[in-house]
Protein backbone atom coordinates (compact mmCIF):
# COMPACT_ATOMS: atom_id res chain seq x y z
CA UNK A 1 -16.07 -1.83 29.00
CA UNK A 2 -18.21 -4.07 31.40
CA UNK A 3 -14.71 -5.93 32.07
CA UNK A 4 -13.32 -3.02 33.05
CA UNK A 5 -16.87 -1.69 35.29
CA UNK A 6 -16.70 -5.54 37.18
CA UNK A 7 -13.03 -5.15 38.02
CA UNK A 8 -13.40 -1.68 39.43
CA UNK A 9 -16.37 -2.95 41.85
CA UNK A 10 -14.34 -5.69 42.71
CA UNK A 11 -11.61 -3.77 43.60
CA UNK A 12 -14.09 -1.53 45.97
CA UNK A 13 -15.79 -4.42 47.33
CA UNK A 14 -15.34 -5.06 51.07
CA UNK A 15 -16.17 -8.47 52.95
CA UNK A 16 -18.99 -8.01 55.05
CA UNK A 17 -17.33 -10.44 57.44
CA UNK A 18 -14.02 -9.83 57.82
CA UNK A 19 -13.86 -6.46 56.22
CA UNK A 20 -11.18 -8.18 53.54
CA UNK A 21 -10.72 -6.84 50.41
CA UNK A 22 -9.12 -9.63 48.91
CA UNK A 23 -11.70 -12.01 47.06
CA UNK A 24 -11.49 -15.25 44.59
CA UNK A 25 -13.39 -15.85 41.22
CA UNK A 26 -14.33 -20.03 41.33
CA UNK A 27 -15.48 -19.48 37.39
CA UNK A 28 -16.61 -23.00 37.64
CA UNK A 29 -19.44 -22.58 40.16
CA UNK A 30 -19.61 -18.78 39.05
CA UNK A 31 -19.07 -17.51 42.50
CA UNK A 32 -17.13 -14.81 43.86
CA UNK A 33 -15.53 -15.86 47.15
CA UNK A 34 -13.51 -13.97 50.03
CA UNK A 35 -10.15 -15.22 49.99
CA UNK A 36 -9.54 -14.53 53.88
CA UNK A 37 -12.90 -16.36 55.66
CA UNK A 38 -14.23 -18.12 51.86
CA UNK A 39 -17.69 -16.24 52.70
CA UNK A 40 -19.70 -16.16 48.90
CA UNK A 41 -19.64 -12.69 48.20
CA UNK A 42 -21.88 -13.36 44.77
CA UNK A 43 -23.12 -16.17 43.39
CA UNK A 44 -24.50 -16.91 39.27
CA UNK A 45 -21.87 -14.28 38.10
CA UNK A 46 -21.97 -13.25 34.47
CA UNK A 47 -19.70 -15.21 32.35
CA UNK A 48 -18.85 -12.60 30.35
CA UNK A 49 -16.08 -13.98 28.27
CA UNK A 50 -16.48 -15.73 24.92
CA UNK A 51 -18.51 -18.92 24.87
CA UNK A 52 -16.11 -21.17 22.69
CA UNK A 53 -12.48 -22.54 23.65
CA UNK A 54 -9.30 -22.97 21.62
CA UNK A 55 -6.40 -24.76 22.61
CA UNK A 56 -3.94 -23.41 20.44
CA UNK A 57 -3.43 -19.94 18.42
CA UNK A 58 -4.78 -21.44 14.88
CA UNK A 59 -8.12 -22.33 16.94
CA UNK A 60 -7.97 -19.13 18.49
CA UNK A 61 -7.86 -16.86 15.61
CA UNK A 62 -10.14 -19.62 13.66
CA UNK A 63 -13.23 -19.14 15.89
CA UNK A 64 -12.67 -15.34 16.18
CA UNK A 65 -15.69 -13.53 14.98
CA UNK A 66 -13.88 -10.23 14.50
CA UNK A 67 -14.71 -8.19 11.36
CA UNK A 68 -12.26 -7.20 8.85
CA UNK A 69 -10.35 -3.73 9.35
CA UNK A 70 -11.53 -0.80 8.72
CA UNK A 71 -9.48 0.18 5.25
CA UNK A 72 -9.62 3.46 2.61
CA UNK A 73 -9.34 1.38 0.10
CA UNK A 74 -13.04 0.74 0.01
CA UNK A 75 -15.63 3.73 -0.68
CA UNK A 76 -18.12 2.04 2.48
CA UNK A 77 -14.25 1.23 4.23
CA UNK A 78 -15.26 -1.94 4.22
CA UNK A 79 -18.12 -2.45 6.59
CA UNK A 80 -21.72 -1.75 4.24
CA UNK A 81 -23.72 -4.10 3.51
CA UNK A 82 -24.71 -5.53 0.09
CA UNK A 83 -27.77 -6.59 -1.35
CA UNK A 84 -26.72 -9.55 -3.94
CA UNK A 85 -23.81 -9.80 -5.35
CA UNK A 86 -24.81 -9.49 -9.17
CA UNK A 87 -27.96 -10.47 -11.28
CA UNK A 88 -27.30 -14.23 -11.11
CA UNK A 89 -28.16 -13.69 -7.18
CA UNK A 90 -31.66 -13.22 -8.14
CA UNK A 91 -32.42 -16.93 -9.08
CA UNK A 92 -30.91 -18.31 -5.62
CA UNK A 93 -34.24 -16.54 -4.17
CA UNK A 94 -37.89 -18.05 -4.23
CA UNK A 95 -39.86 -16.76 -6.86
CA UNK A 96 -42.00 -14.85 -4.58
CA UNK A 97 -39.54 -13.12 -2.96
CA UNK A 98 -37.65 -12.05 -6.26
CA UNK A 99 -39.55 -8.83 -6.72
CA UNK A 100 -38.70 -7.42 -3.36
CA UNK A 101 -35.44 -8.56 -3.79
CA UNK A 102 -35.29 -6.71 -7.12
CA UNK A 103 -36.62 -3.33 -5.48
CA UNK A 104 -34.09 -4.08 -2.61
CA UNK A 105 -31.35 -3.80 -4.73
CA UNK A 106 -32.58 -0.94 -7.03
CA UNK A 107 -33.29 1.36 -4.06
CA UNK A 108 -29.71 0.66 -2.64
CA UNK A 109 -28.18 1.94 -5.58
CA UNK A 110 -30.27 4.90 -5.57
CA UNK A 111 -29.83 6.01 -1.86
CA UNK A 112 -25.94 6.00 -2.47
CA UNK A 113 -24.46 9.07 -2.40
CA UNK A 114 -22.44 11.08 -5.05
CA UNK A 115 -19.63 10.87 -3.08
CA UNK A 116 -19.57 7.20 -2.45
CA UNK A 117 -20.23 6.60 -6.12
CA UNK A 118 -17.52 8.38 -7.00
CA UNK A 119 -15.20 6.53 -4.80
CA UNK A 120 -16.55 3.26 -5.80
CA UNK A 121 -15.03 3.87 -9.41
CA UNK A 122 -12.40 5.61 -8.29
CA UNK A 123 -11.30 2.64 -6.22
CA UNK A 124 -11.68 -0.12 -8.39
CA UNK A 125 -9.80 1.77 -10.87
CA UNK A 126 -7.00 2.29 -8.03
CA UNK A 127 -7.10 -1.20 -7.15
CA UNK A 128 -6.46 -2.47 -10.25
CA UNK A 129 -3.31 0.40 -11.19
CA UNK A 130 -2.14 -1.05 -8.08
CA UNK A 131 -1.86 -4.57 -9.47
CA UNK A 132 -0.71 -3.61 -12.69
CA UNK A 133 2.23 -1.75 -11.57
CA UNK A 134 3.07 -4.16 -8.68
CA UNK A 135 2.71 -1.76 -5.70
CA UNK A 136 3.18 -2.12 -2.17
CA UNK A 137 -0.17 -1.93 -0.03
CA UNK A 138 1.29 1.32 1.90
CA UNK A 139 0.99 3.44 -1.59
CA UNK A 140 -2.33 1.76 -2.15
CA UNK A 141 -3.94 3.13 1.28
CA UNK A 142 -2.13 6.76 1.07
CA UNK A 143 -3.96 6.65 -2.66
CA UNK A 144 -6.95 6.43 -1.34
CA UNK A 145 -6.87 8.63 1.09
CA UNK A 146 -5.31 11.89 -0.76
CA UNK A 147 -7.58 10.78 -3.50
CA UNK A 148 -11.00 10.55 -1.12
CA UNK A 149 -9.60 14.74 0.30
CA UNK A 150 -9.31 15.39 -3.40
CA UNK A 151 -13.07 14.80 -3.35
CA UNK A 152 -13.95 16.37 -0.46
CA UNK A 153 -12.19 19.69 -1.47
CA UNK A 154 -13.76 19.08 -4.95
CA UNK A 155 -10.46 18.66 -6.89
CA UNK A 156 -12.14 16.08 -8.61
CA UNK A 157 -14.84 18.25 -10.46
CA UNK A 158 -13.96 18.94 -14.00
CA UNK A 159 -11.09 16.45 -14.52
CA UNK A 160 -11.37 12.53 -14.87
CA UNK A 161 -11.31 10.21 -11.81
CA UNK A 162 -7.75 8.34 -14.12
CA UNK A 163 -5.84 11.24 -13.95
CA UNK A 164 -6.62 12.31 -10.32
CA UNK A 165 -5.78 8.66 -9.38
CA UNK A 166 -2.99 8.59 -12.03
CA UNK A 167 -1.61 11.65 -10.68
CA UNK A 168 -1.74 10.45 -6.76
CA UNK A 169 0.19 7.19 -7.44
CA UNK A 170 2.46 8.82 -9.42
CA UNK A 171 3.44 11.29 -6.46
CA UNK A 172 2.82 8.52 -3.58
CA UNK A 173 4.61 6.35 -5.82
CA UNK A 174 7.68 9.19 -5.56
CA UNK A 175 7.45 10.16 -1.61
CA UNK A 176 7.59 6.10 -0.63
CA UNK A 177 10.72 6.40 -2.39
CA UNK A 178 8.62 3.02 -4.79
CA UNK A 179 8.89 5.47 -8.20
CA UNK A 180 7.17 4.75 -11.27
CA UNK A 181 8.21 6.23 -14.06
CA UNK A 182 5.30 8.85 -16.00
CA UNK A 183 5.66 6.56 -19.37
CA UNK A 184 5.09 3.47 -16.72
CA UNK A 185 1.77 5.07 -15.27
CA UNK A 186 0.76 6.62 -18.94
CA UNK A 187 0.94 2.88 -20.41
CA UNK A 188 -1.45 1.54 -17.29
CA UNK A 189 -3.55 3.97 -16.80
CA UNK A 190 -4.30 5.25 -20.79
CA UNK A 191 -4.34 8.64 -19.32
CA UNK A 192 -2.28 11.19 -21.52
CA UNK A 193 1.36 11.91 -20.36
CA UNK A 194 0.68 15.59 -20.08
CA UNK A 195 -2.91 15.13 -18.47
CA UNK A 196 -1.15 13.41 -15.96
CA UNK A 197 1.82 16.05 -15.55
CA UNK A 198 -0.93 18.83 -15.76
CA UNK A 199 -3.17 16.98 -12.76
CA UNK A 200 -0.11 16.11 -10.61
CA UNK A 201 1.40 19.79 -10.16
CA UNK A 202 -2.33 20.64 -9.48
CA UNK A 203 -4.00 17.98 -6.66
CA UNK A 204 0.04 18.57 -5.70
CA UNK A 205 -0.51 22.20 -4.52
CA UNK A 206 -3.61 21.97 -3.77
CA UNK A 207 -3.66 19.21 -1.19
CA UNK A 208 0.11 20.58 -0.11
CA UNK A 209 1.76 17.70 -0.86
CA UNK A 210 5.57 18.49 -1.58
CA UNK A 211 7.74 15.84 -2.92
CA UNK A 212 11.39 15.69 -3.61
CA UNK A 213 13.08 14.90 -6.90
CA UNK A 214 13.50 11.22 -7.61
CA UNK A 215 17.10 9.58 -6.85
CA UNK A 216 18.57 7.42 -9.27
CA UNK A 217 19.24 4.86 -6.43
CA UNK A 218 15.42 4.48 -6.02
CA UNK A 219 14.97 3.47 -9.37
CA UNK A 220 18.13 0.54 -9.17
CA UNK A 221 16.79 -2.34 -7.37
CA UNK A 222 13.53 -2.67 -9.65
CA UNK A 223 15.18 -2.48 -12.82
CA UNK A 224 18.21 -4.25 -11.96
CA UNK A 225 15.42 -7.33 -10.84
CA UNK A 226 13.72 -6.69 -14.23
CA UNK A 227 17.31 -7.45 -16.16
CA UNK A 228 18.13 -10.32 -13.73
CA UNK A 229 21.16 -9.06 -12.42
CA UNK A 230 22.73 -10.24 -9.14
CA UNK A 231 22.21 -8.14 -5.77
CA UNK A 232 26.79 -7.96 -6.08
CA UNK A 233 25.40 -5.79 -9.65
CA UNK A 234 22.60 -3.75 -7.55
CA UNK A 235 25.15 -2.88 -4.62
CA UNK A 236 27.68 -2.03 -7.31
CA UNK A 237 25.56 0.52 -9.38
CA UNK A 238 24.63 2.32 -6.10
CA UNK A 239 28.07 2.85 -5.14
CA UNK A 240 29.19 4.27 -8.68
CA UNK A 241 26.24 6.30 -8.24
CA UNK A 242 27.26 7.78 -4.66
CA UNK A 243 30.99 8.19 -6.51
CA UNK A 244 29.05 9.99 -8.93
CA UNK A 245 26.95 12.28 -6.44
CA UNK A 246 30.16 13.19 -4.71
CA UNK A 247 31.72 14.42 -8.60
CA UNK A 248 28.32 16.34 -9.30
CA UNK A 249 27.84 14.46 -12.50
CA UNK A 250 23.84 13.78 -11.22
CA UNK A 251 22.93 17.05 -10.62
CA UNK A 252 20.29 18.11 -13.73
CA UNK A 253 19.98 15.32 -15.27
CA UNK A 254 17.23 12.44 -15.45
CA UNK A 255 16.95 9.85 -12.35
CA UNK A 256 16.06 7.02 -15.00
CA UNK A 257 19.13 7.75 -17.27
CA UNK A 258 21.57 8.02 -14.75
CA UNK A 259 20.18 4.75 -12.85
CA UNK A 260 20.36 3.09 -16.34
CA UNK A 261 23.83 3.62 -17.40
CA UNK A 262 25.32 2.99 -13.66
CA UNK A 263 23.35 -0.66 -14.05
CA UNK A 264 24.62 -1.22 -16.99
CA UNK A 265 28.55 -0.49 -15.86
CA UNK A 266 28.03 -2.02 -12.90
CA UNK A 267 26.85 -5.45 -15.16
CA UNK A 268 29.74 -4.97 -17.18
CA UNK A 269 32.27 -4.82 -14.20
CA UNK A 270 30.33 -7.90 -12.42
CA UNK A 271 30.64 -10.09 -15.72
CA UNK A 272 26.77 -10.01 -16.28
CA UNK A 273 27.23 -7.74 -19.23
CA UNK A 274 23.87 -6.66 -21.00
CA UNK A 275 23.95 -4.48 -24.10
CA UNK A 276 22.68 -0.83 -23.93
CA UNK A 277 20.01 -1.80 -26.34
CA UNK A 278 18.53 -4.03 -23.52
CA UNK A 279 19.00 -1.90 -20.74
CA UNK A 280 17.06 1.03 -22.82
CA UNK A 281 14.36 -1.34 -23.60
CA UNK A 282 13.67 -1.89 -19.48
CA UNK A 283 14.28 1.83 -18.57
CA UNK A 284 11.79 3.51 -21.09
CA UNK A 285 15.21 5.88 -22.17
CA UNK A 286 16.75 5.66 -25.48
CA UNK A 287 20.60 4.22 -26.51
CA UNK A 288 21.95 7.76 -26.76
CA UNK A 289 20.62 8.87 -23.30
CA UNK A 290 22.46 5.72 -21.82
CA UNK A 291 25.53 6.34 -23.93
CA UNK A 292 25.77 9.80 -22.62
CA UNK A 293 25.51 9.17 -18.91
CA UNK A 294 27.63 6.44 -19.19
CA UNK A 295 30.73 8.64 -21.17
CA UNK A 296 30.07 11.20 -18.03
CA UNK A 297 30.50 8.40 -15.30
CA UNK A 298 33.25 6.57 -16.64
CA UNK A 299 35.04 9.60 -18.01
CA UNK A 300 34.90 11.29 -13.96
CA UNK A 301 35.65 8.11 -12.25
CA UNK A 302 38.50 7.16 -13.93
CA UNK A 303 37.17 3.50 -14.68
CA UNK A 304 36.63 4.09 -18.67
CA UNK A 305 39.71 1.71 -19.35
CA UNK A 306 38.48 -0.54 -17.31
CA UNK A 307 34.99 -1.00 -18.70
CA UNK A 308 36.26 -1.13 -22.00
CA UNK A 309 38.00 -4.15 -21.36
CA UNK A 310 35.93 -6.32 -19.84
CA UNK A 311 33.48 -5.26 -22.52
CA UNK A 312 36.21 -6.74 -25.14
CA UNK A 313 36.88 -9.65 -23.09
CA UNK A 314 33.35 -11.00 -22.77
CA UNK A 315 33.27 -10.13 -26.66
């Protein structure tokens, strides 16, 4: 802001001399000088840049004393202050100064809101779903956020902070096309299956969040990684399942199933075969669900013959 208030009286600045407009900084001897007649215009100018140098980038951004970003992730987003870090804090201060340290601390906990409390638990509890589940840091900000407007429009009141956040990531987790399955966020959570259904269609409606069914493509690249097949195997299963879209053999039935027995043709056809046993075990569905989707693929696109015998070759 003062950069921008010295330019503009620069700029309207006339030589008394000449009547030039046109005037030189000499940041060396702080002056500001006329650049038609050299009359000093000013003289001890403000330096108002930063006082250290860097002569490359990693000294630049070294010596910058620029907080970190603001972030939702945090219930102070990022920027209060802290007395101590834990107990063991209180023996790095003189003994005389321990008791005010002491009430310090005590009366910072106690001036905290309900709100931020609330977030504070919510948000370490997010944080470490997050890292379970291996998410990307764009589901872990759009968490936070729906789940701090949950609080604000009292969602929260009456259910459990785990299966408001359980809920959120489960639907973020959907709309950035990332999905988790609902046994996946059950199992890190520890948050019943049906609490969680139950809480999603409500903080859903209520917050007007609308999310489309999951596609069976979203689901390939993860679980193909998790059964080590090659990307030929991941580009393979999405193009049965496109063949499979255009026959209408997708339409009702589960994401994870039909994801599961495309990966496991497509491993087949590719030479990596894996056994439906193992390819249930990674997908959370059983044998028989595989087996089914499987008959309906092969049986529409023609390829059963096919399958079958590289499945007695490699045997």
């Amino acid at each position: 802001m003062l950069v921008d208030r010295a330019k503009k009286a620069k700029s309207t600045r006339v030589c008394p001399d000449c009547g030039s407009t046109s005037f030189e900084e000499d940041e060396s001897r702080a002056e500001l000088i006329c650049s038609k007649c050299g009359l000093v215009i000013e003289d001890s100018m403000i330096d108002l840049t930063q006082e250290w140098r860097a002569f490359d980038e990693e000294q630049k951004e070294d010596r910058a004393r620029a907080g970190a970003p603001l972030t939702p992730t945090k219930h102070d987003k990022g920027i209060t202050t802290e007395i101590g870090k834990g107990p063991g804090e209180l023996f790095k201060v003189p003994a005389k100064k321990r008791a005010q340290y002491y009430r310090l601390r005590k009366w910072q906990k106690r001036l905290v809101e309900s709100k931020d409390r609330n977030l504070s638990f919510a948000l370490s509890e997010l944080q470490r779903l997050v890292s379970y589940l291996g998410l990307p840091k764009s589901v872990h900000t759009e968490v936070a956020k729906l789940y701090e407007k949950a609080v604000d429009k009292g969602l929260v009141r009456g259910r459990s902070m785990e299966s408001v956040i359980a809920a959120l990531l489960y639907a973020v987790c959907r709309e950035h096309k990332t999905p988790r399955t609902l046994d996946e966020v059950t199992q890190a959570s520890g948050v019943d299956k049906r609490e969680i259904g139950r809480t999603y269609r409500y903080v859903c409606r209520e917050l007007g969040i609308r999310i489309l069914p999951s596609q069976p493509e979203d689901y390939i690249p993860r679980f193909a990684t998790m059964l080590g097949l090659s990307d030929e195997s991941q580009a393979k299963a999405i193009d049965i399942l496109e063949k499979a879209k255009s026959h209408d053999i997708t339409s009702g039935k589960g994401p994870t199933g039909i994801a599961a027995a495309a990966l496991y043709i497509a491993a087949v056809l590719n030479g990596e075969k894996r056994t439906q046993r193992e390819v249930a075990d990674v997908v959370g569905v059983t044998e028989v669900t595989i087996r089914n989707r499987y008959k309906e693929i092969v049986d529409k696109l023609g390829i059963e013959e096919e399958v079958e015998r590289k499945v007695r070759d490699e045997e």
